[in-house]
Protein backbone atom coordinates (compact mmCIF):
# COMPACT_ATOMS: atom_id res chain seq x y z
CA UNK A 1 -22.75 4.55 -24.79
CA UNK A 2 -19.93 2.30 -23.06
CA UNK A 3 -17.04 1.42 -25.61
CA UNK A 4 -14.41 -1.68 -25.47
CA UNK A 5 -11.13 -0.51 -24.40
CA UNK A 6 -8.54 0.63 -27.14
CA UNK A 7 -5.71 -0.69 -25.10
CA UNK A 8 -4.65 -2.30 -21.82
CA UNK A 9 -4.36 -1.00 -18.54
CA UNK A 10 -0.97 0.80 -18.79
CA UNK A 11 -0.37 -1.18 -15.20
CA UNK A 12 -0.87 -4.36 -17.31
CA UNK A 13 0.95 -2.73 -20.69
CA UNK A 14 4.20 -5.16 -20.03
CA UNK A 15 1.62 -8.44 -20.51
CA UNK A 16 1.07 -7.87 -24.21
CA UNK A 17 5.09 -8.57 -24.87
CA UNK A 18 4.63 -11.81 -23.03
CA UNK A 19 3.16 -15.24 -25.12
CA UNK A 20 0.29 -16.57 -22.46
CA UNK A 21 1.77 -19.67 -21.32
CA UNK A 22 4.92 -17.97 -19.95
CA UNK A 23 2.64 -15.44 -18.27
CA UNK A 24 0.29 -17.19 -16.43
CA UNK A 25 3.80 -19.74 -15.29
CA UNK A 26 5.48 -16.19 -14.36
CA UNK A 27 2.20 -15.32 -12.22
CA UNK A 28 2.04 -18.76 -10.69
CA UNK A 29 6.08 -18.82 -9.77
CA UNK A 30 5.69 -14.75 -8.72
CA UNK A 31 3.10 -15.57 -6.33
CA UNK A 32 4.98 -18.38 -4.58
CA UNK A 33 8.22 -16.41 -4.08
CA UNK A 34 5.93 -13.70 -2.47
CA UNK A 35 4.14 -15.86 -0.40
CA UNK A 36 7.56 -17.25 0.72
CA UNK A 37 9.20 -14.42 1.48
CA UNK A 38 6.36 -13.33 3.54
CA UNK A 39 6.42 -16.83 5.64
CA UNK A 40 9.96 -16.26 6.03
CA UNK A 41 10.01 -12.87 7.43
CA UNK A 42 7.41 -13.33 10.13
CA UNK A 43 9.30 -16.55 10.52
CA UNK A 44 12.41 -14.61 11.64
CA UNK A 45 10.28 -11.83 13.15
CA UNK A 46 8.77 -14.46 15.66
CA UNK A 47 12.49 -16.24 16.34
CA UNK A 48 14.10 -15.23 19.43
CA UNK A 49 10.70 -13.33 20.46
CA UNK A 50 9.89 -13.99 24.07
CA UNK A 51 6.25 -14.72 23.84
CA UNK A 52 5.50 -14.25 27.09
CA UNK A 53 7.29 -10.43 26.56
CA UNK A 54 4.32 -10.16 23.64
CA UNK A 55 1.29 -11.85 25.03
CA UNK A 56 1.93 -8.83 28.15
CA UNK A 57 2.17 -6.31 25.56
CA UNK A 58 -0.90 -7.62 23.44
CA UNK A 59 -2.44 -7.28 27.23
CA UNK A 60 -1.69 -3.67 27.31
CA UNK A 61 -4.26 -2.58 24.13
CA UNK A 62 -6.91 -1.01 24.37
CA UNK A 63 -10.04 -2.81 23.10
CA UNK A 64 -11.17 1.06 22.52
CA UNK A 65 -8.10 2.72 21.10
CA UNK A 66 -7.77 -0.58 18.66
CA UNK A 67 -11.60 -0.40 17.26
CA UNK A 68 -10.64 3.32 16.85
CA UNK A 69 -7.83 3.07 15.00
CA UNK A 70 -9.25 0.49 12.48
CA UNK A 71 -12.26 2.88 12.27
CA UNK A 72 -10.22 5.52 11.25
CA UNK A 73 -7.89 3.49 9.02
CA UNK A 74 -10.75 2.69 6.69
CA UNK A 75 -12.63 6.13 7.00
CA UNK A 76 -9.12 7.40 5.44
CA UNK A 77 -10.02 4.60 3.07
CA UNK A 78 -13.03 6.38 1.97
CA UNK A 79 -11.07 9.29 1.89
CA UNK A 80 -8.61 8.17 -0.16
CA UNK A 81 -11.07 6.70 -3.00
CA UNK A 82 -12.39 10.21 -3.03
CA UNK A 83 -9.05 11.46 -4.00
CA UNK A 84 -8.85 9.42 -6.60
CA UNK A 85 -11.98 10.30 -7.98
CA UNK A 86 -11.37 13.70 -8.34
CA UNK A 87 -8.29 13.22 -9.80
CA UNK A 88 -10.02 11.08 -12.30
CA UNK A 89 -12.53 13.81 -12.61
CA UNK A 90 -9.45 15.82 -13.42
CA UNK A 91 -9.13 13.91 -16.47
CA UNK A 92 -12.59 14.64 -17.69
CA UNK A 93 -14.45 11.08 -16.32
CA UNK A 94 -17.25 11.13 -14.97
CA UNK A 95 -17.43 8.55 -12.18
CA UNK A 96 -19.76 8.90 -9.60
CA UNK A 97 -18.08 9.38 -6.06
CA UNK A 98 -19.76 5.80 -5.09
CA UNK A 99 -18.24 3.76 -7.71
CA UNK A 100 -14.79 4.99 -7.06
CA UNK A 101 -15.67 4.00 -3.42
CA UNK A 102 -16.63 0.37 -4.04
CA UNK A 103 -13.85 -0.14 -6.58
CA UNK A 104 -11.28 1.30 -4.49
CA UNK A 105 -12.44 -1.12 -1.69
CA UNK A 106 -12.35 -4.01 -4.26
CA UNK A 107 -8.77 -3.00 -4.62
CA UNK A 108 -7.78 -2.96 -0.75
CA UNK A 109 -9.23 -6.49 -0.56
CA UNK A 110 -7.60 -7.80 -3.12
CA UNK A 111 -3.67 -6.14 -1.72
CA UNK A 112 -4.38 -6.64 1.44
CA UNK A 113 -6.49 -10.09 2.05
CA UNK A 114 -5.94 -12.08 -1.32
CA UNK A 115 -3.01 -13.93 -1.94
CA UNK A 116 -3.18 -13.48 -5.74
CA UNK A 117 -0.46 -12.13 -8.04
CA UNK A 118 -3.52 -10.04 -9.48
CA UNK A 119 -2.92 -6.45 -6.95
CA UNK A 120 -6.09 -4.11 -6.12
CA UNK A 121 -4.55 -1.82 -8.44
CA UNK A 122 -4.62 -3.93 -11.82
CA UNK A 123 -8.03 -4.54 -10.75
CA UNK A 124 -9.52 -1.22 -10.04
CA UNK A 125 -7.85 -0.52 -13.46
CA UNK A 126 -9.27 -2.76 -14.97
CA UNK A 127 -12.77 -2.44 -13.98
CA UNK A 128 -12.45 1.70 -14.89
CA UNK A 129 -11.02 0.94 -18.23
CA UNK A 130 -13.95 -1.38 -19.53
CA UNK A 131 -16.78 1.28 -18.23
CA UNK A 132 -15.43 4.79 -19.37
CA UNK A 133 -15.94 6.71 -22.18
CA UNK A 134 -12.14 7.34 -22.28
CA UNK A 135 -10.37 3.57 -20.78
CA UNK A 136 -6.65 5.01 -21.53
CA UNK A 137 -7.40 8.26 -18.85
CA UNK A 138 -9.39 6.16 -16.65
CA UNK A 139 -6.86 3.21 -16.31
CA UNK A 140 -4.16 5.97 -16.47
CA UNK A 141 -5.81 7.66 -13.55
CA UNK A 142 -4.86 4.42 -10.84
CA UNK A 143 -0.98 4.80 -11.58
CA UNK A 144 -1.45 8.68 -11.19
CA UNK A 145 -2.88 7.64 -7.94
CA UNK A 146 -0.70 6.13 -6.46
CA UNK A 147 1.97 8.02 -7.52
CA UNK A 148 0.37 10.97 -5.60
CA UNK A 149 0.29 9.31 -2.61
CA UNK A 150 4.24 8.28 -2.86
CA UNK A 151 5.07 11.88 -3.72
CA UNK A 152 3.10 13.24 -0.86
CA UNK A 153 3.96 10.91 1.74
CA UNK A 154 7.99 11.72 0.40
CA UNK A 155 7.41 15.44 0.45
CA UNK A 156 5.78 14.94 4.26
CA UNK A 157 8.81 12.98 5.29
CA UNK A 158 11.14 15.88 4.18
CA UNK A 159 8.75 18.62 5.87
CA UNK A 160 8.56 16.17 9.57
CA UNK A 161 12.38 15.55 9.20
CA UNK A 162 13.50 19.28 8.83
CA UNK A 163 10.90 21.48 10.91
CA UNK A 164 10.84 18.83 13.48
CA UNK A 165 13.50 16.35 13.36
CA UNK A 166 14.07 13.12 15.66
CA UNK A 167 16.47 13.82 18.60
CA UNK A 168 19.42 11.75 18.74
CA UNK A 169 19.04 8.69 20.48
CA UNK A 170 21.20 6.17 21.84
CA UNK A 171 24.33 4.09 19.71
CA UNK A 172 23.08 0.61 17.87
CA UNK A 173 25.18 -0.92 20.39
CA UNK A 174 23.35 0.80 23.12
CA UNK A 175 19.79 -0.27 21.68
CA UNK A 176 20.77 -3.78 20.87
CA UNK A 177 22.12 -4.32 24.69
CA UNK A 178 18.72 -3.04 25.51
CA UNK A 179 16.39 -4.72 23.05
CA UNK A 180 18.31 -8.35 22.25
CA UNK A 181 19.59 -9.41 18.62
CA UNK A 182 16.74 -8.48 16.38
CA UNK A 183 17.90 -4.84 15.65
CA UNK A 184 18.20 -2.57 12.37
CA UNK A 185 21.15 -4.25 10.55
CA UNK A 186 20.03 -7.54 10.79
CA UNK A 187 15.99 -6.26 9.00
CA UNK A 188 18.87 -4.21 6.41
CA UNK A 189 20.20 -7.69 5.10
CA UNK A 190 17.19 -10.32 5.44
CA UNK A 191 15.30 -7.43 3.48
CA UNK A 192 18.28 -6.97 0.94
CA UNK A 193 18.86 -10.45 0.74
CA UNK A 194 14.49 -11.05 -0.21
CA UNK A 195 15.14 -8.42 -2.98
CA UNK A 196 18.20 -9.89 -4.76
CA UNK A 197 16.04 -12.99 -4.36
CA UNK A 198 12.90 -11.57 -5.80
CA UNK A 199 15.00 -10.21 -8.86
CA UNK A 200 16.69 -13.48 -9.35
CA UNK A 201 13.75 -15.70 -9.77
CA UNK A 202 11.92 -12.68 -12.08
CA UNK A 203 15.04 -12.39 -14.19
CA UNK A 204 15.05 -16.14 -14.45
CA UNK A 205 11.36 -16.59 -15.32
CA UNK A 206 11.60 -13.96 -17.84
CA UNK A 207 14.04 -13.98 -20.76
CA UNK A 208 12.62 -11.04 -22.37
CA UNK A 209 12.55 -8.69 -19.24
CA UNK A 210 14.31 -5.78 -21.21
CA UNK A 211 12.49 -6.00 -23.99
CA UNK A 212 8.84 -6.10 -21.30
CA UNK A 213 10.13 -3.17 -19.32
CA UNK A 214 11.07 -1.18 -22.05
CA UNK A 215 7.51 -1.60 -23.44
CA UNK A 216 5.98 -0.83 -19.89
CA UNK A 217 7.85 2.49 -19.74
CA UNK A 218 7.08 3.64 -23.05
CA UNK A 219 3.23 3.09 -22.56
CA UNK A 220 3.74 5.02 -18.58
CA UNK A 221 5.30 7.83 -20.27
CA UNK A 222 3.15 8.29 -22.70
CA UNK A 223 0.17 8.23 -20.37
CA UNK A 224 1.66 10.49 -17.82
CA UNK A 225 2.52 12.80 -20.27
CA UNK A 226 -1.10 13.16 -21.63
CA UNK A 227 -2.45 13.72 -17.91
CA UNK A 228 0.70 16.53 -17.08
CA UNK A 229 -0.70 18.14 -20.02
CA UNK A 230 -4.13 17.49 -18.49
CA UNK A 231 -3.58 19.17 -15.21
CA UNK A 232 -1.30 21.99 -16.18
CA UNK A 233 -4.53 23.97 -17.07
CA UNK A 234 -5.81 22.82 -14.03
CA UNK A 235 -3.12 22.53 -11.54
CA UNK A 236 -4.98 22.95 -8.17
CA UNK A 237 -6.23 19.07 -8.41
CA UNK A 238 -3.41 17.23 -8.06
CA UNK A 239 -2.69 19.67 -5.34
CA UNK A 240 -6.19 19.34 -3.59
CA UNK A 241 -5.53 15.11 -3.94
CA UNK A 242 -2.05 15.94 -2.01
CA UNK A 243 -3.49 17.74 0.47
CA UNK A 244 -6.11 15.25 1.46
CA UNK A 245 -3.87 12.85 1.40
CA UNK A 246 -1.57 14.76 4.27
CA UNK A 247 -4.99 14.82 6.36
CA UNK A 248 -5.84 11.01 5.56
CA UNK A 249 -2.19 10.19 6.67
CA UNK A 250 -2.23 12.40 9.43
CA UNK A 251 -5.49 10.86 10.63
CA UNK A 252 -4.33 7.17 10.56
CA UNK A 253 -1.23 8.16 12.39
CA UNK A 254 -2.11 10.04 14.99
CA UNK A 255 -5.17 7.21 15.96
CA UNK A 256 -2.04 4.55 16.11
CA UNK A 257 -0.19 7.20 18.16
CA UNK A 258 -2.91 7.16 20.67
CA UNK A 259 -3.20 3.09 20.40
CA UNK A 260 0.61 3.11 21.13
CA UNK A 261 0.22 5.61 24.00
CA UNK A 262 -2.41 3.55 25.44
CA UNK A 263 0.57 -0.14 25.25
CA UNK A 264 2.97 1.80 27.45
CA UNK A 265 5.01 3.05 24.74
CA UNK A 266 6.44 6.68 25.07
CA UNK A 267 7.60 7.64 21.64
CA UNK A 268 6.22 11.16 20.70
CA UNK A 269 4.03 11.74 17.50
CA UNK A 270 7.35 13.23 15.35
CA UNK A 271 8.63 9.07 15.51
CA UNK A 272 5.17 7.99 14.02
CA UNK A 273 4.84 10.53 11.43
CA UNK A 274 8.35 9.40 10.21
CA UNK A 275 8.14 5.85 10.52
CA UNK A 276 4.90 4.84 9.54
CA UNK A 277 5.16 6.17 6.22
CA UNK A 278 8.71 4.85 5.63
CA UNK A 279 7.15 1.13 6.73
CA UNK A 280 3.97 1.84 4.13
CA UNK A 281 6.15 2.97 1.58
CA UNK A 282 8.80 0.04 1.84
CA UNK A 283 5.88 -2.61 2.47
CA UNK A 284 4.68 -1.17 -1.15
CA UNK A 285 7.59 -3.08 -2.55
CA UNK A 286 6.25 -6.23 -4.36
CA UNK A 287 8.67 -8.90 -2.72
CA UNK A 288 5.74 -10.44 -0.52
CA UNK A 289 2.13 -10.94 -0.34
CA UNK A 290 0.39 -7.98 1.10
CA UNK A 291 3.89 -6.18 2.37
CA UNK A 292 3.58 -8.88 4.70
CA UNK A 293 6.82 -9.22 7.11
CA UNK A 294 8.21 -6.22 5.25
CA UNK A 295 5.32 -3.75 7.05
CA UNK A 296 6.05 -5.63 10.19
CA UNK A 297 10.19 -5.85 10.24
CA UNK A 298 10.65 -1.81 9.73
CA UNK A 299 7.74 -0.86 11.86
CA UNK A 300 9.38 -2.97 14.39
CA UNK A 301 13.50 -2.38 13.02
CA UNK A 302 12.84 1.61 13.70
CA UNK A 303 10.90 1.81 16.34
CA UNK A 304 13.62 -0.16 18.16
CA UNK A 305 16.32 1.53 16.59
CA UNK A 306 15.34 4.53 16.63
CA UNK A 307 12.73 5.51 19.50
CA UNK A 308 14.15 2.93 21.60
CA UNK A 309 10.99 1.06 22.36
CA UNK A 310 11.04 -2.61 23.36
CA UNK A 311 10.65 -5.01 20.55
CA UNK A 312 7.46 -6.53 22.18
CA UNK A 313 5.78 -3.91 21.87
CA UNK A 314 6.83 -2.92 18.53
CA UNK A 315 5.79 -6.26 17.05
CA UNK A 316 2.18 -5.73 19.12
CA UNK A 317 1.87 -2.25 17.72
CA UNK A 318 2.91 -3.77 14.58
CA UNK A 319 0.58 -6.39 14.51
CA UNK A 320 -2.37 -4.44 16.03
CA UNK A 321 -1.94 -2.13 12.33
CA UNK A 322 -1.79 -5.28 10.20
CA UNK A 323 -5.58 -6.01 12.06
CA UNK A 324 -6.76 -2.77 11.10
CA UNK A 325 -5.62 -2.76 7.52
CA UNK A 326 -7.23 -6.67 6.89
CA UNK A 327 -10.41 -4.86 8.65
CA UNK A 328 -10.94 -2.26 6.89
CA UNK A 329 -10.13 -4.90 3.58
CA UNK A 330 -13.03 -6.63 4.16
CA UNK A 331 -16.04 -4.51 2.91
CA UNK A 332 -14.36 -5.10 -0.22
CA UNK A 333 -14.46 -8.63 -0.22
CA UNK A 334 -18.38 -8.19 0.76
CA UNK A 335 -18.58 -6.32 -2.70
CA UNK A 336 -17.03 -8.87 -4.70
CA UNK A 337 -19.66 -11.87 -3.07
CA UNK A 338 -22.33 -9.48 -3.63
CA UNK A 339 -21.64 -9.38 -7.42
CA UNK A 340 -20.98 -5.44 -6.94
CA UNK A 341 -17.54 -5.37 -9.26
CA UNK A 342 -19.20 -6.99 -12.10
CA UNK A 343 -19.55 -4.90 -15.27
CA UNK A 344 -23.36 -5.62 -15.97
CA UNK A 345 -24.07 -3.70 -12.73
CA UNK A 346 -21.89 -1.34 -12.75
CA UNK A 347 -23.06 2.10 -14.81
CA UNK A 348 -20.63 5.57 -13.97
CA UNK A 349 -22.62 8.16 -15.09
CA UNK A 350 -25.43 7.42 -12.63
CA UNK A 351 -28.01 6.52 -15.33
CA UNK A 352 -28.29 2.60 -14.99
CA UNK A 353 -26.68 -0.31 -12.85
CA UNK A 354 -26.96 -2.01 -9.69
CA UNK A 355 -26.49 -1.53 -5.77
């Protein structure tokens, strides 16, 4: 028999310390500094770009490679809903592996298509919470998640880096000779600069930010600390959700690999496995709407700097993975039409519900 939640999402925990009317202003003011910070960056991303330089680029896709790699972004989608269900079946829930499909895709639409200061991740947690026999696990089970995947895709980075590390390429004066004025440093302080922005208008907006992050910590804590406890006796999960999210990752990046092959451009796998997830983990930083501008600026900041590709075909390469990610977003927004997220249809233990 389905219970109310005992408490909030621990992603939402903060909320409670706020009265409602300064919340829902903070959400409305939050949103609009995100959505201007994204305009902004592709503002600057576009200036100076010789369009012509781009539309040849764009030119140089493969219709092929392009469906591939958006096919194989969102089967790692798939992929990666299934790690978080057995990580939540870790915990001792028992979701079915379809629910934690459809919810996770609920999730991707919402980060990756909505412009709503509501992320995928409040929502997924949100949703579990309300139909679990145990809500704190369940909405605990999100923020275990995604930590996971940050650990994982850290740990790969220091693997890639050290059994095969990047050969030395040319100066920064050398690459900004060959690629123009949009180079490294400048994507180091427009991105610093959006930061100390972000954290301006947040403190401002919120007086009692000590007192709210203070209260968030102490509810994360004490969450993680019941799942550690959880998965000591059972260590090999959070180890089987790490390892398929190495083959998810490696997956996605070796089908933009072959995209970029296809454009002309000749950096070798070892720059995409150490670049892609240092753009996906920056781009994770909630100073714009979707990581938008921030995914785009370092994917195409290092692959200028660093694998000395031109910037045309950084941006197109770029671009061509923001089209795949709002693809593979969109089954989710088909669920939430279809009335698919809604609670009265929704049953976890297989016994009742819709669709």
């Amino acid at each position: 028999m389905d219970q109310q939640p005992r408490v909030k999402s621990l992603l939402d925990r903060s909320v409670t310390c706020q009265p409602p009317n300064r919340r829902e202003g903070r959400k409305v003011w939050t949103t609009c500094v995100r959505v201007g910070v994204a305009v902004g960056a592709m503002a600057i991303i576009f200036y100076r770009q010789d369009m012509r330089a781009l539309r040849s680029a764009f030119g140089q896709v493969d219709p092929l490679h392009l469906v591939l790699s958006s096919l194989t972004f969102f089967l790692g989608q798939i992929l990666l809903a299934l790690r978080w269900w057995v990580l939540m079946r870790g915990l001792g829930l028992g979701v079915a592996p379809l629910w934690a499909i459809k919810l996770h895709l609920l999730g991707l639409f919402y980060n990756n298509v909505m412009p709503s200061s509501m992320g995928g991740d409040i929502l997924r947690a949100y949703y579990v919470s309300r139909h679990t026999a145990d809500p704190v696990a369940a909405a605990a089970s999100v923020f275990i998640d995604r930590l996971v995947a940050g650990v994982t895709m850290l740990l790969v980075l220091v693997v890639v880096l050290v059994v095969w590390p990047l050969p030395t390429g040319p100066s920064w004066l050398e690459t900004k000779a060959l690629n123009g004025p949009l180079t490294v440093p400048l994507w180091v302080y427009l991105l610093a600069a959006c930061l100390v922005a972000w954290l301006v208008v947040i403190v401002a907006l919120r007086p009692g930010l000590t007192r709210s992050i203070t209260c968030w910590l102490r509810g994360v804590v004490q969450r993680l600390t019941g799942c550690a406890m959880t998965y000591g006796h059972r260590p090999y999960i959070p180890l089987a959700a790490m390892g398929m999210t190495v083959v998810l990752q490696t997956m996605i990046i070796v089908a933009f690999w072959l995209l970029g092959r296809g454009m002309g451009i000749e950096a070798g796998l070892r720059y995409y496995l150490v670049i892609f997830p240092l753009t996906w983990l920056f781009s994770a930083i909630p100073i714009s709407i979707a990581g938008v501008g921030l995914l785009e600026g370092g994917t195409v900041g290092l692959f200028v700097h660093l694998a000395v590709v031109p910037q045309e075909k950084a941006l197109a390469l770029a671009l061509c993975q923001r089209f795949a990610w709002v693809v593979a977003s969109l089954p989710g927004g088909i669920i939430h039409m279809i009335g698919k997220h809604r609670p009265n249809s929704i049953s976890f233990d297989g016994r009742a519900g819709g669709g």
